[in-house]
PDB file of N, CA and C in Angstrom:
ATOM      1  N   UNK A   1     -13.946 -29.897 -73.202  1.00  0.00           N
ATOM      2  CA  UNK A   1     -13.734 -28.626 -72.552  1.00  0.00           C
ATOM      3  C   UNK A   1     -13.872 -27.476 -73.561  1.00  0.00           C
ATOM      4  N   UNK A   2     -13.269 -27.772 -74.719  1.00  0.00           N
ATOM      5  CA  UNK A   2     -13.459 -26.787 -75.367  1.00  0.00           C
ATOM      6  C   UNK A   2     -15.087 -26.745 -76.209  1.00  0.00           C
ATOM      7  N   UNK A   3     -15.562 -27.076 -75.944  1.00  0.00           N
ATOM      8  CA  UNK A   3     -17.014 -27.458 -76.957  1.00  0.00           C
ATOM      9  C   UNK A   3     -17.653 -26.655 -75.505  1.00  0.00           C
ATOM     10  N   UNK A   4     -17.611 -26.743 -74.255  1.00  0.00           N
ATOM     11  CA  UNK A   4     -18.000 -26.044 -72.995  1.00  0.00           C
ATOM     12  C   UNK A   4     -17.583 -24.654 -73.321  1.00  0.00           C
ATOM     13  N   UNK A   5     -16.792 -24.571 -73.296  1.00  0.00           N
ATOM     14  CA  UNK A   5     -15.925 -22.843 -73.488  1.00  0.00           C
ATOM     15  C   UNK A   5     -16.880 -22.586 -74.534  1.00  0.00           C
ATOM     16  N   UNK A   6     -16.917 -23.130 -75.848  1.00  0.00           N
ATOM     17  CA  UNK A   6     -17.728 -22.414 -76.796  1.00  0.00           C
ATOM     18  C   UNK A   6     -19.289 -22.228 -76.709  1.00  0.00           C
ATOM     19  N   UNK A   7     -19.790 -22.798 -75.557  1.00  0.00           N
ATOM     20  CA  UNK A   7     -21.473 -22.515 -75.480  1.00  0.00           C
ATOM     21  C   UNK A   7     -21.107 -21.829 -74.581  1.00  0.00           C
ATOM     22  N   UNK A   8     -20.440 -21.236 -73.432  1.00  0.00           N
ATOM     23  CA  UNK A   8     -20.319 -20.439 -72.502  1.00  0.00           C
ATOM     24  C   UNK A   8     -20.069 -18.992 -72.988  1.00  0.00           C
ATOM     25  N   UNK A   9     -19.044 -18.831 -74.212  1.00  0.00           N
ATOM     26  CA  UNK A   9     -18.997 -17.586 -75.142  1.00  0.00           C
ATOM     27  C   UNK A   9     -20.498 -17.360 -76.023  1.00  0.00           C
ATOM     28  N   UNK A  10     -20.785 -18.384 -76.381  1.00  0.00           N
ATOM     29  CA  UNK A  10     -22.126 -18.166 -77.237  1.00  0.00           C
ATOM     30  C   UNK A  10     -23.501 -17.635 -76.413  1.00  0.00           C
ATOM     31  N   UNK A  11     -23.224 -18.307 -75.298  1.00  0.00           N
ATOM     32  CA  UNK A  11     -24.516 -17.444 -74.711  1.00  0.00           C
ATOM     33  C   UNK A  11     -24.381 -15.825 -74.140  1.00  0.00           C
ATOM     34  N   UNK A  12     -25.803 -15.400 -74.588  1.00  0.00           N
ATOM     35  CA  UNK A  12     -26.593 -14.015 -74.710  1.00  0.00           C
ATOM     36  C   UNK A  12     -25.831 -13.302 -73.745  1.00  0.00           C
ATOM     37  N   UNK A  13     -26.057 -13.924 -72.221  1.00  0.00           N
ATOM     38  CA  UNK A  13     -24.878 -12.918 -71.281  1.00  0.00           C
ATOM     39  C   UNK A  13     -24.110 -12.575 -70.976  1.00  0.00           C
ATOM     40  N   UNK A  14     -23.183 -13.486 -72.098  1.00  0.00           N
ATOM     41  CA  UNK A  14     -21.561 -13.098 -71.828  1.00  0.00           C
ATOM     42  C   UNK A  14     -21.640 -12.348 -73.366  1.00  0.00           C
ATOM     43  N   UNK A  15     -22.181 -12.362 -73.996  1.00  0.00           N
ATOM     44  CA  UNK A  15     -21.825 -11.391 -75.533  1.00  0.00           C
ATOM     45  C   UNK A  15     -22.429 -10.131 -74.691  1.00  0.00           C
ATOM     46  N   UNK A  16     -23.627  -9.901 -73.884  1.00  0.00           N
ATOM     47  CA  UNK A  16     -23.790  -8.359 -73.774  1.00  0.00           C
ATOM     48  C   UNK A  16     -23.191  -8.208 -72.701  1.00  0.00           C
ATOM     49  N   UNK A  17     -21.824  -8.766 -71.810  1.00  0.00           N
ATOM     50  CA  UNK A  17     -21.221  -7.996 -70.774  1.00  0.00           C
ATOM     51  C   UNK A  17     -19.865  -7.532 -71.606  1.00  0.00           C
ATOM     52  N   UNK A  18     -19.894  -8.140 -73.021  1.00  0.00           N
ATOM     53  CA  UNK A  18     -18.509  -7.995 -73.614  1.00  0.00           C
ATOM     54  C   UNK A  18     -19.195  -6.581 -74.289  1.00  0.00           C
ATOM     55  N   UNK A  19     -20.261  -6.069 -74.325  1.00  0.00           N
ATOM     56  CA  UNK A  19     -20.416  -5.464 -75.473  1.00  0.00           C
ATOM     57  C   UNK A  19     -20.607  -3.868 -74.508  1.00  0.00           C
ATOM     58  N   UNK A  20     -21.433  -4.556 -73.266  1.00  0.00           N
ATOM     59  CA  UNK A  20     -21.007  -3.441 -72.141  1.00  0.00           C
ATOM     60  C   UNK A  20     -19.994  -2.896 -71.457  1.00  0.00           C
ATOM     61  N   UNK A  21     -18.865  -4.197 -71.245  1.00  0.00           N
ATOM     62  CA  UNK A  21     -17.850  -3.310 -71.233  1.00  0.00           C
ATOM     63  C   UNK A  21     -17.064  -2.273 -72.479  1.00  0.00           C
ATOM     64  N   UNK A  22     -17.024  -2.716 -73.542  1.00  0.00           N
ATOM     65  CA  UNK A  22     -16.731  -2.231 -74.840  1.00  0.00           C
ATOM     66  C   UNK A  22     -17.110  -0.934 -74.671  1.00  0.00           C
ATOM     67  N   UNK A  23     -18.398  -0.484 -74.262  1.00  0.00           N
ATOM     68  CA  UNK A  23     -19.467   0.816 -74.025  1.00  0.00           C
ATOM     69  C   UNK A  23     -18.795   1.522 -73.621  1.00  0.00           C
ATOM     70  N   UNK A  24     -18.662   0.940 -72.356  1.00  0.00           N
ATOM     71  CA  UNK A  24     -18.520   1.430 -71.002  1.00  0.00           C
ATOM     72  C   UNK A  24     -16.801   2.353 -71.248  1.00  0.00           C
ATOM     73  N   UNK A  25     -15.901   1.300 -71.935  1.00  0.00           N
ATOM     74  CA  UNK A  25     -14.735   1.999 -72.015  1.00  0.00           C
ATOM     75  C   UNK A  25     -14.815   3.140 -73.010  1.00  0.00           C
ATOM     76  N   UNK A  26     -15.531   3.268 -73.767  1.00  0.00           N
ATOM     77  CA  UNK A  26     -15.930   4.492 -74.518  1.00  0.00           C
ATOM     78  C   UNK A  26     -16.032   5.483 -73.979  1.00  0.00           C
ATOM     79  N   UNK A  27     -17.704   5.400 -73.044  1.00  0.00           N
ATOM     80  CA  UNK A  27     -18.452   5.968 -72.231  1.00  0.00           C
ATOM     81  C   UNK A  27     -17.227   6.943 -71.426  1.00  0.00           C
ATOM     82  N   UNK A  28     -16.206   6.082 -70.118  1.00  0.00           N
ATOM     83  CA  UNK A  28     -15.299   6.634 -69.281  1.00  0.00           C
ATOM     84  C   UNK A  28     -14.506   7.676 -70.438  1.00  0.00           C
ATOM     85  N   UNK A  29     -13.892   7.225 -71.327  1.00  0.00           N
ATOM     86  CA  UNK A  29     -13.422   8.229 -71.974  1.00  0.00           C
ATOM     87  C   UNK A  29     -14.159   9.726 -72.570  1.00  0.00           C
ATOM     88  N   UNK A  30     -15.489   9.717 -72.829  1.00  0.00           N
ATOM     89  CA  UNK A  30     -16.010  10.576 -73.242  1.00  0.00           C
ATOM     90  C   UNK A  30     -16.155  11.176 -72.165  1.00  0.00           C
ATOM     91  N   UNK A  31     -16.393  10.691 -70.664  1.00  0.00           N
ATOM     92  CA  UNK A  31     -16.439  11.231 -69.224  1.00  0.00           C
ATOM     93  C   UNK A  31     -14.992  12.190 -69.206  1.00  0.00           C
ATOM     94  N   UNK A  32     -14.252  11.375 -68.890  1.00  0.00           N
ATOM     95  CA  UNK A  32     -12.654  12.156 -68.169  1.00  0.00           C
ATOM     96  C   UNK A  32     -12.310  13.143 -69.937  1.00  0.00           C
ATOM     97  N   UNK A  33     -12.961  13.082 -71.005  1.00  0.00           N
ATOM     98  CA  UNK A  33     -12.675  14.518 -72.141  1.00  0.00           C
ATOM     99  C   UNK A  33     -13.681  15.260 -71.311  1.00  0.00           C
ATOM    100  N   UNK A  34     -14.973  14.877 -70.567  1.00  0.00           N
ATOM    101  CA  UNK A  34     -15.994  15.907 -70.157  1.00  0.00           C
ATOM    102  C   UNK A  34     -15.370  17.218 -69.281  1.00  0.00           C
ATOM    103  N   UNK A  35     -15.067  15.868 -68.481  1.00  0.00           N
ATOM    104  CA  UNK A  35     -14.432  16.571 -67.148  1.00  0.00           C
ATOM    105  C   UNK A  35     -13.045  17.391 -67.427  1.00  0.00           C
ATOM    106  N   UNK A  36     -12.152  16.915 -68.205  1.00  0.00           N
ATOM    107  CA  UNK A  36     -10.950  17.758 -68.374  1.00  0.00           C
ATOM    108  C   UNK A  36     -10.844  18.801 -69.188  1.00  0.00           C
ATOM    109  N   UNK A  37     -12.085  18.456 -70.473  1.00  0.00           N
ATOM    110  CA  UNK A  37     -11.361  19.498 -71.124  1.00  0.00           C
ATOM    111  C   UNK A  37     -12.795  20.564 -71.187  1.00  0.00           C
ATOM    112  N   UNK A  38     -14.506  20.128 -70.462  1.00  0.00           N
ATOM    113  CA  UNK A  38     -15.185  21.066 -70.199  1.00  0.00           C
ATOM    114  C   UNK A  38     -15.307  21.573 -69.195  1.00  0.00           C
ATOM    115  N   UNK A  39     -15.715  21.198 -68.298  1.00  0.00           N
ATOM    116  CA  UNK A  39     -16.053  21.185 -66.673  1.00  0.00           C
ATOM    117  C   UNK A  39     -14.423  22.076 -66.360  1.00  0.00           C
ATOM    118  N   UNK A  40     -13.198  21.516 -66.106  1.00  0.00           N
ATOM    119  CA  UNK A  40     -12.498  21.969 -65.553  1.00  0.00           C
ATOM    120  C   UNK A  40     -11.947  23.409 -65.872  1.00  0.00           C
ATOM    121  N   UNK A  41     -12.309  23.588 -67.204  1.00  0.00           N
ATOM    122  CA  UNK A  41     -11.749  25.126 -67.859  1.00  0.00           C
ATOM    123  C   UNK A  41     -12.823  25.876 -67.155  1.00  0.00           C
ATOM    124  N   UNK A  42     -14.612  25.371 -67.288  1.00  0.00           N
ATOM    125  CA  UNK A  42     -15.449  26.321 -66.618  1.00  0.00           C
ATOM    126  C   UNK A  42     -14.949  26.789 -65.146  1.00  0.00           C
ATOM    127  N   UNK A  43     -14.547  26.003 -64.393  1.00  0.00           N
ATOM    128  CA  UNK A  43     -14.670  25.752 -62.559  1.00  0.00           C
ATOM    129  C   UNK A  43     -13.188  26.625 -62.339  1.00  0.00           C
ATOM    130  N   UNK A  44     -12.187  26.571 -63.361  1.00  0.00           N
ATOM    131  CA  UNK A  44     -10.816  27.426 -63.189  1.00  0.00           C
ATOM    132  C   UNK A  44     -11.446  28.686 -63.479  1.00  0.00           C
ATOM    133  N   UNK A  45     -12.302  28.981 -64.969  1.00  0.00           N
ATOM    134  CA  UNK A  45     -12.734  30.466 -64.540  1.00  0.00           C
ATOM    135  C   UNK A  45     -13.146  30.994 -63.524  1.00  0.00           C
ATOM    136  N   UNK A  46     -14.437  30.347 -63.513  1.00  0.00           N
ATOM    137  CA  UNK A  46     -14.957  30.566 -61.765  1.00  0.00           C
ATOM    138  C   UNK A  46     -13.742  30.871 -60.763  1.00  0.00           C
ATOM    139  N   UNK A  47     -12.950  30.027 -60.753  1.00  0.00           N
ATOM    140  CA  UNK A  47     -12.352  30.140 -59.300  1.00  0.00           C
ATOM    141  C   UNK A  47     -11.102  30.909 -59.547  1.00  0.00           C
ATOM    142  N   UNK A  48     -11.081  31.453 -60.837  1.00  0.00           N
ATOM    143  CA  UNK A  48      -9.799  32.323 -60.563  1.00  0.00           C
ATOM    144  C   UNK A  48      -8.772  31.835 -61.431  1.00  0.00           C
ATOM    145  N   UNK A  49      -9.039  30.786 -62.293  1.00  0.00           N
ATOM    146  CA  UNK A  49      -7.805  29.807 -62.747  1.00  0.00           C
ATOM    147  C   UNK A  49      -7.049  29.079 -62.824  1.00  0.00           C
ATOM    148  N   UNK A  50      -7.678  28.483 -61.611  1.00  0.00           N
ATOM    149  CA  UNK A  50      -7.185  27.181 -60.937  1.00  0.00           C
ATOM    150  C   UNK A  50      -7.311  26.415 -61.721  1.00  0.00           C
ATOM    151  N   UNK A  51      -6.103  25.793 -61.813  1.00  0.00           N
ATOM    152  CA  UNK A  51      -6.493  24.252 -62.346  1.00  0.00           C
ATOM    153  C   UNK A  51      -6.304  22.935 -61.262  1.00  0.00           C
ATOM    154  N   UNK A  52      -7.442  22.404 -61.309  1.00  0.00           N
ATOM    155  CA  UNK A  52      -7.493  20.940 -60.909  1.00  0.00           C
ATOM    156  C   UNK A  52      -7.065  20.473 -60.713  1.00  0.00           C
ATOM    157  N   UNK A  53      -6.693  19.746 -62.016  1.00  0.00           N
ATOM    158  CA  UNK A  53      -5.556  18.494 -62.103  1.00  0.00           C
ATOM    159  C   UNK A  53      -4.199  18.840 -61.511  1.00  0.00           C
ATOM    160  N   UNK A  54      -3.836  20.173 -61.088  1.00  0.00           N
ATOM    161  CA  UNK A  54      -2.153  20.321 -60.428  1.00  0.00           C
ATOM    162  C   UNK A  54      -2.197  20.597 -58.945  1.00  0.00           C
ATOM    163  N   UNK A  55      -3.782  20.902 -58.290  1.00  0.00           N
ATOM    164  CA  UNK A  55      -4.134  20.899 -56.852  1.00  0.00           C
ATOM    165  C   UNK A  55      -3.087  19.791 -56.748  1.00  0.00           C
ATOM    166  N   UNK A  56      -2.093  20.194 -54.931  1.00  0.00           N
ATOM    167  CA  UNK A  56      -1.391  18.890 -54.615  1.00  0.00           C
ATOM    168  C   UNK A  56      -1.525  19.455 -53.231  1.00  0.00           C
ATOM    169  N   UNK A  57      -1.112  19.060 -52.274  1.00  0.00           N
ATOM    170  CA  UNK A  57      -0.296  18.938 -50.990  1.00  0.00           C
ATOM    171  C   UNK A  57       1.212  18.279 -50.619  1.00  0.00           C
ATOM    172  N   UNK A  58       2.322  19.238 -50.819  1.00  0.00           N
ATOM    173  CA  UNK A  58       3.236  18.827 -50.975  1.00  0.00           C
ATOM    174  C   UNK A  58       3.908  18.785 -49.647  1.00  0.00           C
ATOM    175  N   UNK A  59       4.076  16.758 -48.974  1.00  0.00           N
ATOM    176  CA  UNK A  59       4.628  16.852 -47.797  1.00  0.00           C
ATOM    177  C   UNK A  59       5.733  16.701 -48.015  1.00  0.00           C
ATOM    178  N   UNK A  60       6.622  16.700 -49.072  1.00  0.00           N
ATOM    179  CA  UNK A  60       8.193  16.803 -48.640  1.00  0.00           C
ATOM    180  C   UNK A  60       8.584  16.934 -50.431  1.00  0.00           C
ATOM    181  N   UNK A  61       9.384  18.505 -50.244  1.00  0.00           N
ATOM    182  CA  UNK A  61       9.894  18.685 -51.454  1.00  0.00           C
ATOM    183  C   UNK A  61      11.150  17.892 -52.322  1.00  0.00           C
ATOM    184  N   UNK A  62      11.274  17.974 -53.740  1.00  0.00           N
ATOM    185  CA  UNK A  62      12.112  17.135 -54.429  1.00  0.00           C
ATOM    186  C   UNK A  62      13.694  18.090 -53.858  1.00  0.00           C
ATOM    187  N   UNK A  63      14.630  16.687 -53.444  1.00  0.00           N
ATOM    188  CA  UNK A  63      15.606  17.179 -53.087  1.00  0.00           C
ATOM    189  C   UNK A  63      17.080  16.426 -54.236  1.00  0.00           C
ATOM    190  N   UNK A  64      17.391  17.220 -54.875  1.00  0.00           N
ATOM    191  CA  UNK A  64      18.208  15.729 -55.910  1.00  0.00           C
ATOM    192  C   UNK A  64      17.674  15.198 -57.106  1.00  0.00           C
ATOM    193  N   UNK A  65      17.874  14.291 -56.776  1.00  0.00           N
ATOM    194  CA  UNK A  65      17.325  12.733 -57.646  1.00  0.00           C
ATOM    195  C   UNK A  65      16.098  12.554 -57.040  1.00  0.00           C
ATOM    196  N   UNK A  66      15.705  12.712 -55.943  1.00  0.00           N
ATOM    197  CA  UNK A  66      14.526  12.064 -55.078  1.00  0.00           C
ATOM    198  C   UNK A  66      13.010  12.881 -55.367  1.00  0.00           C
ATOM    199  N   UNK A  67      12.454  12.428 -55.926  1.00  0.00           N
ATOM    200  CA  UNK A  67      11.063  13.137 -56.085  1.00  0.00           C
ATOM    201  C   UNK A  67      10.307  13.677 -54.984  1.00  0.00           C
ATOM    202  N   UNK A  68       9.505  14.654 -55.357  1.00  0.00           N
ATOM    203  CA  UNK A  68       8.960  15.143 -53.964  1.00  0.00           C
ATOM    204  C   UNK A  68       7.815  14.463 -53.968  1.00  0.00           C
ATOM    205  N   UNK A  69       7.082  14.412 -52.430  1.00  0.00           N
ATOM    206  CA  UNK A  69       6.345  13.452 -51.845  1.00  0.00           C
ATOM    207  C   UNK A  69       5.023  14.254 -51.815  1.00  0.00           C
ATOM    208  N   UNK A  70       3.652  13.801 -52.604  1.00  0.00           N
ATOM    209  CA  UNK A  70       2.625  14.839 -52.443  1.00  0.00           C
ATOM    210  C   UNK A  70       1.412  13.881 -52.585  1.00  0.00           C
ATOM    211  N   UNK A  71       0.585  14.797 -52.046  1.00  0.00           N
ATOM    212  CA  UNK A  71      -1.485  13.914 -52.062  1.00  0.00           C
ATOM    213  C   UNK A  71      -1.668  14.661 -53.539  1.00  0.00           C
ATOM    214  N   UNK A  72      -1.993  14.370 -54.354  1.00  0.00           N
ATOM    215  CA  UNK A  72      -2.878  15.152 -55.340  1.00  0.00           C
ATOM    216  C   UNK A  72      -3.999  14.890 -55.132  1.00  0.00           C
ATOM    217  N   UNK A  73      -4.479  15.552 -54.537  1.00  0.00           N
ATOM    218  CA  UNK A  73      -5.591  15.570 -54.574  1.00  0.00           C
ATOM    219  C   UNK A  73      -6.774  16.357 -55.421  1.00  0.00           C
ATOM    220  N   UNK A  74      -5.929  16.892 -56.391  1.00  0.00           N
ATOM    221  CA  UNK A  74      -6.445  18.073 -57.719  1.00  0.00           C
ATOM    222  C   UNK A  74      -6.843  16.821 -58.535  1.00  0.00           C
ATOM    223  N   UNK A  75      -5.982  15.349 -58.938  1.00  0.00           N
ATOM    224  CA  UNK A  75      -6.309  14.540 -59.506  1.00  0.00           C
ATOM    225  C   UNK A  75      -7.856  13.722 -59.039  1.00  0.00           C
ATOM    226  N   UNK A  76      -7.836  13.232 -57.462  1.00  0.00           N
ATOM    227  CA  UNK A  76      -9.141  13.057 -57.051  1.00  0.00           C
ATOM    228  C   UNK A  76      -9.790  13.520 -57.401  1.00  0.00           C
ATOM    229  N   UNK A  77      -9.798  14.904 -57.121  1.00  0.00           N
ATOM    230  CA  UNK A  77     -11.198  15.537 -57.910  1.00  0.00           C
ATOM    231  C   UNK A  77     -11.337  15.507 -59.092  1.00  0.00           C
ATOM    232  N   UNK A  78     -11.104  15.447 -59.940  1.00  0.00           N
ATOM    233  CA  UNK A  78     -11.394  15.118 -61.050  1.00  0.00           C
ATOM    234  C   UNK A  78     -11.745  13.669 -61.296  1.00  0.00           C
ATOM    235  N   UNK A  79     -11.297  12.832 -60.562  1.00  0.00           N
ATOM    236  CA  UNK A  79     -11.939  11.324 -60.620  1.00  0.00           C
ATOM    237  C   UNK A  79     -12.794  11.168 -60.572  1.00  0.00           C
ATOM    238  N   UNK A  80     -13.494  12.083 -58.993  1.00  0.00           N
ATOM    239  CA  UNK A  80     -14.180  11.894 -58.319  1.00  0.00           C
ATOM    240  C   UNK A  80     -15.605  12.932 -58.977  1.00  0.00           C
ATOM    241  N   UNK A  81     -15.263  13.970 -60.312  1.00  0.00           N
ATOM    242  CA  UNK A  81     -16.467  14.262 -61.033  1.00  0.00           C
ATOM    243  C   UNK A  81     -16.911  13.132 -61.952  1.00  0.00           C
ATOM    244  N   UNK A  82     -15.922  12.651 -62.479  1.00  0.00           N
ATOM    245  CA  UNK A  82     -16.064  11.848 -63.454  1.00  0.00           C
ATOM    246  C   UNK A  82     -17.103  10.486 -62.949  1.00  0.00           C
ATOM    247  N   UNK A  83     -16.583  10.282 -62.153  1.00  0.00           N
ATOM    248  CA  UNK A  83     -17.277   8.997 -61.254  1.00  0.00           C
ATOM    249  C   UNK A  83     -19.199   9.559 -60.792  1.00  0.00           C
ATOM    250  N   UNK A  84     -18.858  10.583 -60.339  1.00  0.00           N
ATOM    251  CA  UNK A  84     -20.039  10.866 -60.235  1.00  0.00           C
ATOM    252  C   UNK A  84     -21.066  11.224 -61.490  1.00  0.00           C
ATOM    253  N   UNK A  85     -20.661  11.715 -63.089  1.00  0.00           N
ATOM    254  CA  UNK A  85     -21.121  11.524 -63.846  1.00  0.00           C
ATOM    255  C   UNK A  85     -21.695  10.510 -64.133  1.00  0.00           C
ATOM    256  N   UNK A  86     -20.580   9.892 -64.411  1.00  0.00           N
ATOM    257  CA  UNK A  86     -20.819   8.334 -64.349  1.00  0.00           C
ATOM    258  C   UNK A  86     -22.117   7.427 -63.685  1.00  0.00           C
ATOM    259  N   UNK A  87     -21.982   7.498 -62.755  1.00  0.00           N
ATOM    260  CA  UNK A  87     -23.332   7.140 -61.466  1.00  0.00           C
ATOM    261  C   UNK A  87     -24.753   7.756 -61.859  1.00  0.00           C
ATOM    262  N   UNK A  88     -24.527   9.369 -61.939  1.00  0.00           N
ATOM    263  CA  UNK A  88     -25.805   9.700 -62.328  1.00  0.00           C
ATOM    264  C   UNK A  88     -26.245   9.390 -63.846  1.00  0.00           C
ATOM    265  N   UNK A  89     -25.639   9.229 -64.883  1.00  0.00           N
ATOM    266  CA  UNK A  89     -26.107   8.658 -66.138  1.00  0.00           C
ATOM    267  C   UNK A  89     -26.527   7.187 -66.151  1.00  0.00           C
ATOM    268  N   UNK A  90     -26.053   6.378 -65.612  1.00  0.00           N
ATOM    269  CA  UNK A  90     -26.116   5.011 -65.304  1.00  0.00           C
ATOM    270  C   UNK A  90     -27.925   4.824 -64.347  1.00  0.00           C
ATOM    271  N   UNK A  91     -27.715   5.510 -63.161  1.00  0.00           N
ATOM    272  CA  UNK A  91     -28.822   6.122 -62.684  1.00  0.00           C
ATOM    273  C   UNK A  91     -29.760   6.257 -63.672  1.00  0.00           C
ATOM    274  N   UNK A  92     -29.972   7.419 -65.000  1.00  0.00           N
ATOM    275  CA  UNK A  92     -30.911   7.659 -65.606  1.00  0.00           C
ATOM    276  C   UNK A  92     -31.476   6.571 -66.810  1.00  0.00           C
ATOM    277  N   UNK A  93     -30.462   6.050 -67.105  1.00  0.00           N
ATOM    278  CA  UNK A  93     -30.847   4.844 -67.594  1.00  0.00           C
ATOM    279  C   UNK A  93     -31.174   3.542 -67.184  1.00  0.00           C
ATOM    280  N   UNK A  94     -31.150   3.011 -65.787  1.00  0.00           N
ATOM    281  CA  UNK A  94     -31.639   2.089 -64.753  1.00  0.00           C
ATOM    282  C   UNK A  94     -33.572   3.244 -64.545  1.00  0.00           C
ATOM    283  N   UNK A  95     -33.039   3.995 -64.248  1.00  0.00           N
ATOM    284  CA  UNK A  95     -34.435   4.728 -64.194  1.00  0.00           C
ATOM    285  C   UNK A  95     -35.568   4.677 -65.506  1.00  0.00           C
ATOM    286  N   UNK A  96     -34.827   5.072 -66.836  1.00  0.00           N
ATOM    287  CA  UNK A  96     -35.745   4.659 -67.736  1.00  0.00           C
ATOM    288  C   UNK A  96     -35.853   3.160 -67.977  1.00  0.00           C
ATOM    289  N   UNK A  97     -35.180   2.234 -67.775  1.00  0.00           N
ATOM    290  CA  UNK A  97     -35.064   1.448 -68.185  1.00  0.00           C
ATOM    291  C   UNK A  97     -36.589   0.470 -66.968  1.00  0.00           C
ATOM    292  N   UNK A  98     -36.647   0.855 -66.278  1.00  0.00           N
ATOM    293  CA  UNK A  98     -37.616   0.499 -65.065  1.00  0.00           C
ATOM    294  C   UNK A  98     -39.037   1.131 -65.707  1.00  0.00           C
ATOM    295  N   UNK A  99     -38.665   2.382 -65.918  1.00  0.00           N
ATOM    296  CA  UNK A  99     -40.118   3.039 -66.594  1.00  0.00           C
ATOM    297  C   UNK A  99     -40.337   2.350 -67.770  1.00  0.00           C
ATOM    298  N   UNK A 100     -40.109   1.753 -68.346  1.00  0.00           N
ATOM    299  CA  UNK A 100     -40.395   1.588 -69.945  1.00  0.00           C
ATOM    300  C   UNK A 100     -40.697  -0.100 -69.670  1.00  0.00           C
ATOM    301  N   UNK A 101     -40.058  -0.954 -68.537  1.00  0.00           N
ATOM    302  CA  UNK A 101     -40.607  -2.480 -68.170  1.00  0.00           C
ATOM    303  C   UNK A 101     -42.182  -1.717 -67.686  1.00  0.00           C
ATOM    304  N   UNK A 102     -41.838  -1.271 -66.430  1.00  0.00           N
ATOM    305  CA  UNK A 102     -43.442  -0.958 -66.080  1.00  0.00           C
ATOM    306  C   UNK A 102     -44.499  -0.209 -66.958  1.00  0.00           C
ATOM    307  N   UNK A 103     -44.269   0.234 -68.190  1.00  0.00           N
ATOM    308  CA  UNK A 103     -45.273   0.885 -68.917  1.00  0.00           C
ATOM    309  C   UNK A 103     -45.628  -0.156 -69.653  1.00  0.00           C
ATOM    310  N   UNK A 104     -44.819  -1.640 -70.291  1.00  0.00           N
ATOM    311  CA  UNK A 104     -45.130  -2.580 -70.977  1.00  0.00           C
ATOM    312  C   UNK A 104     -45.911  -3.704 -70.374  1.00  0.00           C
ATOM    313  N   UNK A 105     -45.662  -3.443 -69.091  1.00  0.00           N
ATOM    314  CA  UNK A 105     -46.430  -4.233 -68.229  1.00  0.00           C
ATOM    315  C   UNK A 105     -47.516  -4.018 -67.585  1.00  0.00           C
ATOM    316  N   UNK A 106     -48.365  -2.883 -68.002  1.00  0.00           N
ATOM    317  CA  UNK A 106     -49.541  -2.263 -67.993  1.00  0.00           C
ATOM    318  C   UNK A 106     -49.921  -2.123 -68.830  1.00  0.00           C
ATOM    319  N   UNK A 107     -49.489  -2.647 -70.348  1.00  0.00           N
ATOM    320  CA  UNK A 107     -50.518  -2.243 -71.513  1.00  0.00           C
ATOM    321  C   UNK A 107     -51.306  -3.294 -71.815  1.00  0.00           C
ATOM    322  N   UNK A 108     -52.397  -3.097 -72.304  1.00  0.00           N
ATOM    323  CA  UNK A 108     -53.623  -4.038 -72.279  1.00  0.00           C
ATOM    324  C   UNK A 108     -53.108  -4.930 -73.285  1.00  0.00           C
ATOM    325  N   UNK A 109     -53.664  -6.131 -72.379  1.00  0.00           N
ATOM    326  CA  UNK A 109     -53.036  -7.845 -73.305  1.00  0.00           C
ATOM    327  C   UNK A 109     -54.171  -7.931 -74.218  1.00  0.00           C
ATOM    328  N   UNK A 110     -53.697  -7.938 -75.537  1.00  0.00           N
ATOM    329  CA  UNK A 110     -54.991  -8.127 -76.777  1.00  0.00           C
ATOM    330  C   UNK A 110     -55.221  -9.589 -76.334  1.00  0.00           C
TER     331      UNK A 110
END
């Protein structure tokens, strides 16, 4: 079993999903610094100074001890840029990554 485990780590597709996620958790972080600390200062000027991240809908205020009950939905949005960054970069690199098979696969076979 263990001699199995070790050709299952050794092969090519599990080292580049370890190495993509590795990326990837980078990647999200350099996203949500995009979004919080560029994007959202621009979009509060614009709008007056809003900030984002404290948008809520508050259905029942803190009374006590008891926290108040709310949608943030200031947080969504901001997920929900990030995510979409996300998608469209991923996008542009599935896109080149298609252009650059099909340009190799049209060049003349010596």
């Amino acid at each position: 079993m263990i001699n199995e485990f070790r050709t299952f780590i050794a092969q090519g597709n599990v080292l580049d999903l370890a190495v993509g996620v590795i990326i990837g958790a980078a990647f999200g972080k350099i996203t949500t610094s995009l979004v919080e600390d560029i994007i959202n200062p621009i979009l509060g000027l614009v709008t007056g100074g809003i900030d984002f991240s404290q948008l809520k809908l508050v259905l029942k205020e803190a009374v006590g001890t008891a926290p108040e009950v709310a949608i943030r939905y200031g947080n969504f949005l901001n997920t929900l840029i990030q995510f979409l960054i996300i998608a469209w970069v991923v996008f542009l690199i599935v896109k080149l990554a298609n252009r650059a098979r099909l340009s190799s696969s049209m060049a003349p076979k010596e």
